[in-house]
C-alpha atoms as a PDB file:
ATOM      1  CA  UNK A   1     -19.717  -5.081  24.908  1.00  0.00           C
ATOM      2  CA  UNK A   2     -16.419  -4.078  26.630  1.00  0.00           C
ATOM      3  CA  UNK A   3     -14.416  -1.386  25.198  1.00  0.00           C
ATOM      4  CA  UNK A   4     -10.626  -2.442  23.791  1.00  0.00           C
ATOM      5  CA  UNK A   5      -8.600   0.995  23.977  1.00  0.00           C
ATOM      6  CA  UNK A   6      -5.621  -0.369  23.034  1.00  0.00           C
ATOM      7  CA  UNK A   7      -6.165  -0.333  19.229  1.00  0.00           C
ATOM      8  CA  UNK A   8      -6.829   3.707  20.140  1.00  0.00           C
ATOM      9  CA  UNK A   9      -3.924   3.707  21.919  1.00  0.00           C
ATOM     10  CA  UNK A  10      -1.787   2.731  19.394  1.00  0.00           C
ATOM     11  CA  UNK A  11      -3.257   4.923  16.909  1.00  0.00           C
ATOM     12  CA  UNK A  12      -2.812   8.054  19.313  1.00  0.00           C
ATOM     13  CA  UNK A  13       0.849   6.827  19.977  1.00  0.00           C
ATOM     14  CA  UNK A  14       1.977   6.418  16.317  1.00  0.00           C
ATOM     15  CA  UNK A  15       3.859   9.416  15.044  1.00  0.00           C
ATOM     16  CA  UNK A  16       5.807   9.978  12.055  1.00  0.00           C
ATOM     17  CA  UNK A  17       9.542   9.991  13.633  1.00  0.00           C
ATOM     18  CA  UNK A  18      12.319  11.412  11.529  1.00  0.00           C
ATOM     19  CA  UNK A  19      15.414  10.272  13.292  1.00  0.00           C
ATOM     20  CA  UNK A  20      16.076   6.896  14.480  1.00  0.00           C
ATOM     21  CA  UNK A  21      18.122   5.089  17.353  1.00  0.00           C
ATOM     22  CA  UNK A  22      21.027   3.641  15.688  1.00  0.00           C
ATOM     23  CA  UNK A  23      23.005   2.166  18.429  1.00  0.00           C
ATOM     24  CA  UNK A  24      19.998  -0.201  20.341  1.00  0.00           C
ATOM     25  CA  UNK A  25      19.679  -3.450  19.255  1.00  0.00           C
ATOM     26  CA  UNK A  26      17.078  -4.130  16.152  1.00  0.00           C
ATOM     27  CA  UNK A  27      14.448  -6.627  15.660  1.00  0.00           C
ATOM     28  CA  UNK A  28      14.187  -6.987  11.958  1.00  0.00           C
ATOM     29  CA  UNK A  29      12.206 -10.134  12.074  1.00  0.00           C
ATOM     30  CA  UNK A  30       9.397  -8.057  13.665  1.00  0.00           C
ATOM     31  CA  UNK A  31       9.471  -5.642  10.238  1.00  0.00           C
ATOM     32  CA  UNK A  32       8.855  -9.139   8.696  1.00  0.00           C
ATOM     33  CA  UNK A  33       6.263 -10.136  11.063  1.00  0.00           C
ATOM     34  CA  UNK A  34       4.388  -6.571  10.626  1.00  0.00           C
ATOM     35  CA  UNK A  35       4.502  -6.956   6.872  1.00  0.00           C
ATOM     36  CA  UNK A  36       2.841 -10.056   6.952  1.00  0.00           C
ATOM     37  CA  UNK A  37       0.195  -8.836   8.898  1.00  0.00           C
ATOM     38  CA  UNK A  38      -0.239  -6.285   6.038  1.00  0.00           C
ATOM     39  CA  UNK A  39      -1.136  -8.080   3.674  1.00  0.00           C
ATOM     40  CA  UNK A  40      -4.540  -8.630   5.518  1.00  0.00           C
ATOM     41  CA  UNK A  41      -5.596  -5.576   4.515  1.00  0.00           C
ATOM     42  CA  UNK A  42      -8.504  -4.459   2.267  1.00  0.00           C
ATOM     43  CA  UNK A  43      -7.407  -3.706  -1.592  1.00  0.00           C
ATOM     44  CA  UNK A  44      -9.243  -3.068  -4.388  1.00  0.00           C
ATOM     45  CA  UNK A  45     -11.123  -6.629  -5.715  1.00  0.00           C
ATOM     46  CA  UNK A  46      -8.322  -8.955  -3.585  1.00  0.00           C
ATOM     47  CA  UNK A  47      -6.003  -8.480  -6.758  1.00  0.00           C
ATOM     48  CA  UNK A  48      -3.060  -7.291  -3.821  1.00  0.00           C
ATOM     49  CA  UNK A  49      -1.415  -4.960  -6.710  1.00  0.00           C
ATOM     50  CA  UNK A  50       1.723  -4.312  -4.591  1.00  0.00           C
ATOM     51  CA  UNK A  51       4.920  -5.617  -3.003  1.00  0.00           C
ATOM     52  CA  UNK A  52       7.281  -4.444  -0.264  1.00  0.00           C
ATOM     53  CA  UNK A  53      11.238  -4.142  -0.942  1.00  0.00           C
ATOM     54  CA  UNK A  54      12.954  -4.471   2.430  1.00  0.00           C
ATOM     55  CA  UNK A  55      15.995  -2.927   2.421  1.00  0.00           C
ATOM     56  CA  UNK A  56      17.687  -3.722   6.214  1.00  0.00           C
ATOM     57  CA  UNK A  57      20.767  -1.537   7.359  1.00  0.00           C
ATOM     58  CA  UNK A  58      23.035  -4.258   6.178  1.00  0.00           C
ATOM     59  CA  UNK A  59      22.258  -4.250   2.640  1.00  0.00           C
ATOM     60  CA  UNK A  60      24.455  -2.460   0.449  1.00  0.00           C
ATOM     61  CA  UNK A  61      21.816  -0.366  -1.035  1.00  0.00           C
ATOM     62  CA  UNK A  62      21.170   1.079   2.345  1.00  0.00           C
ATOM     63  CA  UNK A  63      23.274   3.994   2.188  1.00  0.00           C
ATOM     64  CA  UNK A  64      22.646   5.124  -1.778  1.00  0.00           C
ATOM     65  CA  UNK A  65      18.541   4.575  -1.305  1.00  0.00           C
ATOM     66  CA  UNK A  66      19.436   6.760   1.655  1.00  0.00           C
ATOM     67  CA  UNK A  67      21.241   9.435  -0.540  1.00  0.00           C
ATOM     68  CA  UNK A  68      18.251   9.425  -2.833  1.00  0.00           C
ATOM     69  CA  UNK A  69      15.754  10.109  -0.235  1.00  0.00           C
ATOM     70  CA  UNK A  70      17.229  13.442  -0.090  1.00  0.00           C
ATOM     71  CA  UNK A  71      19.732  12.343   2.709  1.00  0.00           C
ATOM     72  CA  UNK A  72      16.392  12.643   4.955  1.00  0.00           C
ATOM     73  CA  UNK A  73      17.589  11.582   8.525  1.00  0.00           C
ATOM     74  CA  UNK A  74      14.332   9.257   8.303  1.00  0.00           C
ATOM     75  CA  UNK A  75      15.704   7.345   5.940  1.00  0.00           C
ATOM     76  CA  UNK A  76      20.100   7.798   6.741  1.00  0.00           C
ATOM     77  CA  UNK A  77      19.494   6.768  10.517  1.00  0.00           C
ATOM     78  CA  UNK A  78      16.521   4.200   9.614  1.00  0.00           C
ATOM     79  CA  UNK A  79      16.948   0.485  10.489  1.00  0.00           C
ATOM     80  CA  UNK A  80      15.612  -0.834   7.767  1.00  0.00           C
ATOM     81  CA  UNK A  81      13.980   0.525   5.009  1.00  0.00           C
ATOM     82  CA  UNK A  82      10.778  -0.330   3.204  1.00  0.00           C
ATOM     83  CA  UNK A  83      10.010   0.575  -0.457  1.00  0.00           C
ATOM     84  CA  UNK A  84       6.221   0.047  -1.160  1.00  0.00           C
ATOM     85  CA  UNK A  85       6.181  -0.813  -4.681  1.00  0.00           C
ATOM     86  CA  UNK A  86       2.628  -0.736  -6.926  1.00  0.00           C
ATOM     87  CA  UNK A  87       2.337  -3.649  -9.021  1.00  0.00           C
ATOM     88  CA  UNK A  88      -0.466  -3.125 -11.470  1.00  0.00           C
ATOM     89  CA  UNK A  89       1.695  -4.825 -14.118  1.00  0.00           C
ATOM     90  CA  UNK A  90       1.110  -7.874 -12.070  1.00  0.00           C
ATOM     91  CA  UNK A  91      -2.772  -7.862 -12.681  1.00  0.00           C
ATOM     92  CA  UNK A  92      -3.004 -10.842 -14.657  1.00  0.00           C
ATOM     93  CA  UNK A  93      -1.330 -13.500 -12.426  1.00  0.00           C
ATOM     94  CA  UNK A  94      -3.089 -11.958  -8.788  1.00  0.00           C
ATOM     95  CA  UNK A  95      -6.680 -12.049 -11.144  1.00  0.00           C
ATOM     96  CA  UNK A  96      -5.563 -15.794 -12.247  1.00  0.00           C
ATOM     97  CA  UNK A  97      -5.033 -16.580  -8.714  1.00  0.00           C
ATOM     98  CA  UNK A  98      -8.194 -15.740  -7.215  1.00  0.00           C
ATOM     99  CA  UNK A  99     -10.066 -17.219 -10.424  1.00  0.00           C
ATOM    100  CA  UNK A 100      -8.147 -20.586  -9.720  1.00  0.00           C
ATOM    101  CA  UNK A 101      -9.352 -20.096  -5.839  1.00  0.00           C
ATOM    102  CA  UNK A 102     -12.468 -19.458  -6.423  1.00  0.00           C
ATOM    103  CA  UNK A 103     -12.874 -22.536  -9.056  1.00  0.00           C
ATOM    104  CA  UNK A 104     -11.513 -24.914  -6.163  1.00  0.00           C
ATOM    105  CA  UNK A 105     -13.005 -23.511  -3.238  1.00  0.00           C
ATOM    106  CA  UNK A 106     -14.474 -26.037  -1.381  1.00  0.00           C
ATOM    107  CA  UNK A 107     -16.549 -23.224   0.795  1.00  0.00           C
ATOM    108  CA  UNK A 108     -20.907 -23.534   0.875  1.00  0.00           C
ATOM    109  CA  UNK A 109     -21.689 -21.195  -2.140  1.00  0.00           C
ATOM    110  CA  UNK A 110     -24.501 -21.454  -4.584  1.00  0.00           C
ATOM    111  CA  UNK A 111     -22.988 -22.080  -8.158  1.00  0.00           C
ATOM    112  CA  UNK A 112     -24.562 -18.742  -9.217  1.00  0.00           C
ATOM    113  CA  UNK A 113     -22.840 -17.123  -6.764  1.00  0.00           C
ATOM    114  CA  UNK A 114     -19.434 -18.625  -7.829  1.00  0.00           C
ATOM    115  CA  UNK A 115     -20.478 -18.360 -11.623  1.00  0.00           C
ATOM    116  CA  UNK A 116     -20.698 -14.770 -10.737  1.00  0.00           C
ATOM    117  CA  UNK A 117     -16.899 -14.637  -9.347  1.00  0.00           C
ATOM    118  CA  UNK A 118     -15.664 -16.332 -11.865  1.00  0.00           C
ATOM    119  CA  UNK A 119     -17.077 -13.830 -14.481  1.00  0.00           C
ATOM    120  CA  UNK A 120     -15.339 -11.138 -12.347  1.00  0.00           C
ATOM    121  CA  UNK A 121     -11.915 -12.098 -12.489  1.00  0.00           C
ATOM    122  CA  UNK A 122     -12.252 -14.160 -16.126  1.00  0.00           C
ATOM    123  CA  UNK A 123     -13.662 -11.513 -17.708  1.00  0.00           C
ATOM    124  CA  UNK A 124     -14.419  -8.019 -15.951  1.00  0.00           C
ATOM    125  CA  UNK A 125     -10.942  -7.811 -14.487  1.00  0.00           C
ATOM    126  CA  UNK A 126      -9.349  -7.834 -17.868  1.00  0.00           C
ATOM    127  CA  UNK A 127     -11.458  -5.617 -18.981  1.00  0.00           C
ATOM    128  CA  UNK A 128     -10.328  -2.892 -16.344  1.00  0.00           C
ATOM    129  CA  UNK A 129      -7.001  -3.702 -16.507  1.00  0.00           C
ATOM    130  CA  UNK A 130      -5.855  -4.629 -19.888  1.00  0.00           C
ATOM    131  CA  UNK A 131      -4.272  -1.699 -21.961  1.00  0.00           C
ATOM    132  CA  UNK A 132      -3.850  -1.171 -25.536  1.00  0.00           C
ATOM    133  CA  UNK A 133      -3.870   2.266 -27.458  1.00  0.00           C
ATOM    134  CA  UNK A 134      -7.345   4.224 -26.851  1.00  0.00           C
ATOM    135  CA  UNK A 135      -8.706   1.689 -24.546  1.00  0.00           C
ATOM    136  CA  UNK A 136      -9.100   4.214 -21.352  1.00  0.00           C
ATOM    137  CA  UNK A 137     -10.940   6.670 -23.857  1.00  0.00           C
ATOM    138  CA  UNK A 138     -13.343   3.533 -24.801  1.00  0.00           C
ATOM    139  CA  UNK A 139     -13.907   2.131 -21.038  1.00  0.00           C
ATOM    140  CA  UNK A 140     -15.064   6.499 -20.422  1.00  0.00           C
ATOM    141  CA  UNK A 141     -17.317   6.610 -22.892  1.00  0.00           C
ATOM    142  CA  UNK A 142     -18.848   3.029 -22.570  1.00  0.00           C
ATOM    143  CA  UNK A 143     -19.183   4.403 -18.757  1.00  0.00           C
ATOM    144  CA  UNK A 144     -20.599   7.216 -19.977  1.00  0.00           C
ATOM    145  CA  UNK A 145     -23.170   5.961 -22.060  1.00  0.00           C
ATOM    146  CA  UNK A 146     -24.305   2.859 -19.167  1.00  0.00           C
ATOM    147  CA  UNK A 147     -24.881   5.322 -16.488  1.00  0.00           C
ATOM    148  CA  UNK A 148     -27.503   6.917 -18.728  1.00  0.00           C
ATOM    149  CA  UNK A 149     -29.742   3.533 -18.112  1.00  0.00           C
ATOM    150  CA  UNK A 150     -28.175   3.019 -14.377  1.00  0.00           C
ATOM    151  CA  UNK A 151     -25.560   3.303 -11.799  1.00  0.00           C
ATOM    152  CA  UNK A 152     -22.351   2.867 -12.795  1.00  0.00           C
ATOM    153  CA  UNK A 153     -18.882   3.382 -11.883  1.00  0.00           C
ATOM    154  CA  UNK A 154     -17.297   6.092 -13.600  1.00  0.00           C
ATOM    155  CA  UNK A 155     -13.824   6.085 -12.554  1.00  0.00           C
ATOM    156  CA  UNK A 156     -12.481   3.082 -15.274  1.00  0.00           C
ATOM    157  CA  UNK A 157      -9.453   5.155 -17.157  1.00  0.00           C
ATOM    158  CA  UNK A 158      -6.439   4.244 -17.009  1.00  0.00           C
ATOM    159  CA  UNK A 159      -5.562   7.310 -14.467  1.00  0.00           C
ATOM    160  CA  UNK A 160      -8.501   6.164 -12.291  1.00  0.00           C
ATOM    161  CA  UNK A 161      -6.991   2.433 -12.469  1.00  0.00           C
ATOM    162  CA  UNK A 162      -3.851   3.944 -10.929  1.00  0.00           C
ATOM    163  CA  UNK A 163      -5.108   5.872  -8.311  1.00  0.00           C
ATOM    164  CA  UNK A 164      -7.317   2.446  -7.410  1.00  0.00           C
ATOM    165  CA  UNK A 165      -3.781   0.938  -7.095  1.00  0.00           C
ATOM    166  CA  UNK A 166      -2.036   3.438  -5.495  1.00  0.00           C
ATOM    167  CA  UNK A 167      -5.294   3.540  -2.249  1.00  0.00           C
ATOM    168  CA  UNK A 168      -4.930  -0.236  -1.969  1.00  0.00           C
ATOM    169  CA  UNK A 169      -1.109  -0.119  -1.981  1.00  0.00           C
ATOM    170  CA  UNK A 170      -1.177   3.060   0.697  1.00  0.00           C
ATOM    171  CA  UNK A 171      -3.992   0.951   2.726  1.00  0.00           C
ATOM    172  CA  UNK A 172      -1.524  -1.955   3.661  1.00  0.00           C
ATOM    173  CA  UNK A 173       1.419   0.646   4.338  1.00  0.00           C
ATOM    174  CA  UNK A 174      -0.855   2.212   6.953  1.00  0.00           C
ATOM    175  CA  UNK A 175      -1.658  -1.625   8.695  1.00  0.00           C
ATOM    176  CA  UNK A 176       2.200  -1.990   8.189  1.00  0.00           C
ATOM    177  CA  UNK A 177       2.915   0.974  10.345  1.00  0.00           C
ATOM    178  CA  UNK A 178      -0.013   0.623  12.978  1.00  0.00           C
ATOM    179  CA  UNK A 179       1.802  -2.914  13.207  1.00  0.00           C
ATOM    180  CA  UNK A 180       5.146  -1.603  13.662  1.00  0.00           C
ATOM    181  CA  UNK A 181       3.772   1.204  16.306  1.00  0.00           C
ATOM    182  CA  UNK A 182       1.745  -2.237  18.244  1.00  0.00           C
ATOM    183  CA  UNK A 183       5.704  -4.375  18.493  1.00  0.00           C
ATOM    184  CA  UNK A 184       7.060  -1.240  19.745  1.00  0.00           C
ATOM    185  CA  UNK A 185       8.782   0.400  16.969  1.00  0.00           C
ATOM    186  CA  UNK A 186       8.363   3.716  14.893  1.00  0.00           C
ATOM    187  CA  UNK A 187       8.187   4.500  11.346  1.00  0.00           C
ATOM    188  CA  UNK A 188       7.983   7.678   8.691  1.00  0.00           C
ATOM    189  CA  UNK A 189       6.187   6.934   5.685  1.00  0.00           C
ATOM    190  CA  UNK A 190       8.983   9.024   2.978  1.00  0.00           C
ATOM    191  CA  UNK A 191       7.983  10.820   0.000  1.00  0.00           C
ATOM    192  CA  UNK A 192      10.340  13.291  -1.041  1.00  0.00           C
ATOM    193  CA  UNK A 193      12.954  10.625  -2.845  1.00  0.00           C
ATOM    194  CA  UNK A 194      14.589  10.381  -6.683  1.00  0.00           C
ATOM    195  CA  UNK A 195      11.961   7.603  -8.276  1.00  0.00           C
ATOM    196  CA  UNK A 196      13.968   7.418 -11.343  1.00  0.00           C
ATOM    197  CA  UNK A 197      17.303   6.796 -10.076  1.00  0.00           C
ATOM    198  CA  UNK A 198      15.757   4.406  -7.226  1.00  0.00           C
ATOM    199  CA  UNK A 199      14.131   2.214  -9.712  1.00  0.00           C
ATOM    200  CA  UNK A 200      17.336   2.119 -11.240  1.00  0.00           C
ATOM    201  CA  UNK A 201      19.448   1.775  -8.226  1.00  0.00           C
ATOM    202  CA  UNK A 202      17.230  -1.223  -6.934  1.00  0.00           C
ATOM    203  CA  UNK A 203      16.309  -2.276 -10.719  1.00  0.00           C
ATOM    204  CA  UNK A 204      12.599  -2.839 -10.127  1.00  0.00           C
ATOM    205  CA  UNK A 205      10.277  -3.402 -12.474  1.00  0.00           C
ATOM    206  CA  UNK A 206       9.427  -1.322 -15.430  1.00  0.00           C
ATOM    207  CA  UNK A 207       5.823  -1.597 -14.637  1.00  0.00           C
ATOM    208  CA  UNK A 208       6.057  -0.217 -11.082  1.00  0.00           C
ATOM    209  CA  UNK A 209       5.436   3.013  -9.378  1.00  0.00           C
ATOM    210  CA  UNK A 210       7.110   3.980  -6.007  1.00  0.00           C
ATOM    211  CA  UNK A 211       4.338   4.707  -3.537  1.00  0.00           C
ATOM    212  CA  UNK A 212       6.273   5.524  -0.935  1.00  0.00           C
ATOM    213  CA  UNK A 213       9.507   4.744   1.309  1.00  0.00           C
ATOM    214  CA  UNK A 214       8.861   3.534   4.975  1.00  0.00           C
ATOM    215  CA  UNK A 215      11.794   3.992   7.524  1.00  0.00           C
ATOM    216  CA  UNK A 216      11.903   1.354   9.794  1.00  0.00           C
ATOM    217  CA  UNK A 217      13.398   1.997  13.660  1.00  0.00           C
ATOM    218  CA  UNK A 218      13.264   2.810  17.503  1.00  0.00           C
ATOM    219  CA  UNK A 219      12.153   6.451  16.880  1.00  0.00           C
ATOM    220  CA  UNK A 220      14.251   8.953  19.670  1.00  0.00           C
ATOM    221  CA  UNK A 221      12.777  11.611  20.996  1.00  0.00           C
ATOM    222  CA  UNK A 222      13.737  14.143  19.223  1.00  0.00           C
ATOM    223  CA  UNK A 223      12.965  12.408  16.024  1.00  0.00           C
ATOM    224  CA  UNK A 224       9.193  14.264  17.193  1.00  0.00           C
ATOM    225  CA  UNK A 225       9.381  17.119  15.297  1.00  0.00           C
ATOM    226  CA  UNK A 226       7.134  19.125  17.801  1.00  0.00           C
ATOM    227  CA  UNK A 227       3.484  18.182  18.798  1.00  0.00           C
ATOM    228  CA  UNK A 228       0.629  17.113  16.878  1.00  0.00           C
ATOM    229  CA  UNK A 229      -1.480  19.224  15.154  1.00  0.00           C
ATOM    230  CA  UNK A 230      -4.886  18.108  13.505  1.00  0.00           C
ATOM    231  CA  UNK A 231      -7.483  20.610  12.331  1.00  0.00           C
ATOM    232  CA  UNK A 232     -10.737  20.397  13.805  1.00  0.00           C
ATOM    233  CA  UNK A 233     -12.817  16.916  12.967  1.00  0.00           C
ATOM    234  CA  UNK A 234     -15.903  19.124  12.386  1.00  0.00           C
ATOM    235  CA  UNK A 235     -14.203  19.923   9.394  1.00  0.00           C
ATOM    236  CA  UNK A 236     -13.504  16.667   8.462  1.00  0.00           C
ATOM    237  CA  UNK A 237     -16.203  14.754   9.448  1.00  0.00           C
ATOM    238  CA  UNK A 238     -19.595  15.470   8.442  1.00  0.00           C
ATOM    239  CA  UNK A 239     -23.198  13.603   9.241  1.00  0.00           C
ATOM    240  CA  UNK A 240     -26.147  14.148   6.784  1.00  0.00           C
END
């Protein structure tokens, strides 16, 4: 099999650039195109638990999202801006849609293996997801007392439902941003911002978390603030 460097290539190339050319003309139907591709990515049981706010340099939220990001110049010289939203209030309709797919799909599976599915989404989903008071303390200990007979998954609190959120969300920013690198243009993935007063500004849902602010641009050369620096991946990477 022939070896494809350019996927490497982009990887090498991305950087996180801080300060953006303003003045050059701006694709932002490419930022669209990139976000769209994703969406592709893997997340935690295909619920998709997030959404992207663009925010383009014409929008009058612009310069007070800007302001709230600490007056980075990431985010004051950015192009477009793109707030990557959790949505794990949304559980119920992204767990509906997949049960509805999967109870029409047309595709060459056994019914077990669609009864199965079916039971996932109908059923264990809800389980995970659902909250009332003293719920998270229940799913722990009924985790606890299961993995005495097997394997079982441990992390089921509400804290460990987060995080799951938070990976899947942070999965598709990285594919949005290995996107924007492959159509030529540069981003920095922001997280030194005001979440209260953005939620406000922007008046998102109650229900979501900020997982980070992407700025969007043509990244100038000085917007490289100095060379890369990775410790060693013999640290990092280990074979047993």
């Amino acid at each position: 099999m022939s070896e494809d460097n350019s996927f490497f290539d982009i990887v090498e190339s991305r950087r996180s650039v801080r300060i953006f050319d303003t003045e050059t003309p701006f694709d932002h139907d490419l930022v669209k195109k990139a976000l769209e591709a994703s969406i592709l990515s893997p997340n935690s049981s295909n619920l998709q638990l997030y959404q992207f706010i663009r925010i383009p340099e014409t929008s009058p939220f612009k310069g007070p999202l800007a302001e709230l990001c600490m007056r980075q110049k990431a985010a004051t010289t950015a192009r477009e801006l793109v707030v990557v939203l959790t949505r794990r209030d949304a559980w119920k309709s992204r767990a509906k849609a997949n049960y509805e797919y999967i109870k029409d799909a047309t595709q060459n599976q056994s019914e077990k293996k669609k009864k199965q599915a079916l039971s996932y989404y109908g059923n264990l989903i809800p389980k995970l997801y659902r909250k009332f008071p003293g719920w998270s303390l229940i799913k722990k200990l009924i985790a606890f007392f299961v993995g005495f007979k097997r394997p079982m998954v441990r992390e089921v609190s509400e804290s460990d439902v987060r995080v799951s959120v938070h990976k899947s969300a942070a999965l598709a920013s990285m594919t949005f941003m290995l996107g924007m690198k492959a159509i030529g243009y540069d981003t920095c993935p922001m997280e030194g911002y005001d979440s209260k007063r953005i939620k406000k500004l922007l008046d998102l849902p109650s229900g979501s978390e900020i997982c980070m602010i992407i700025g969007c641009g043509r990244g100038l050369p000085e917007g490289v603030y100095g060379d890369r620096f990775r410790v060693n991946s013999d640290s990092l990477i280990k074979e047993i």
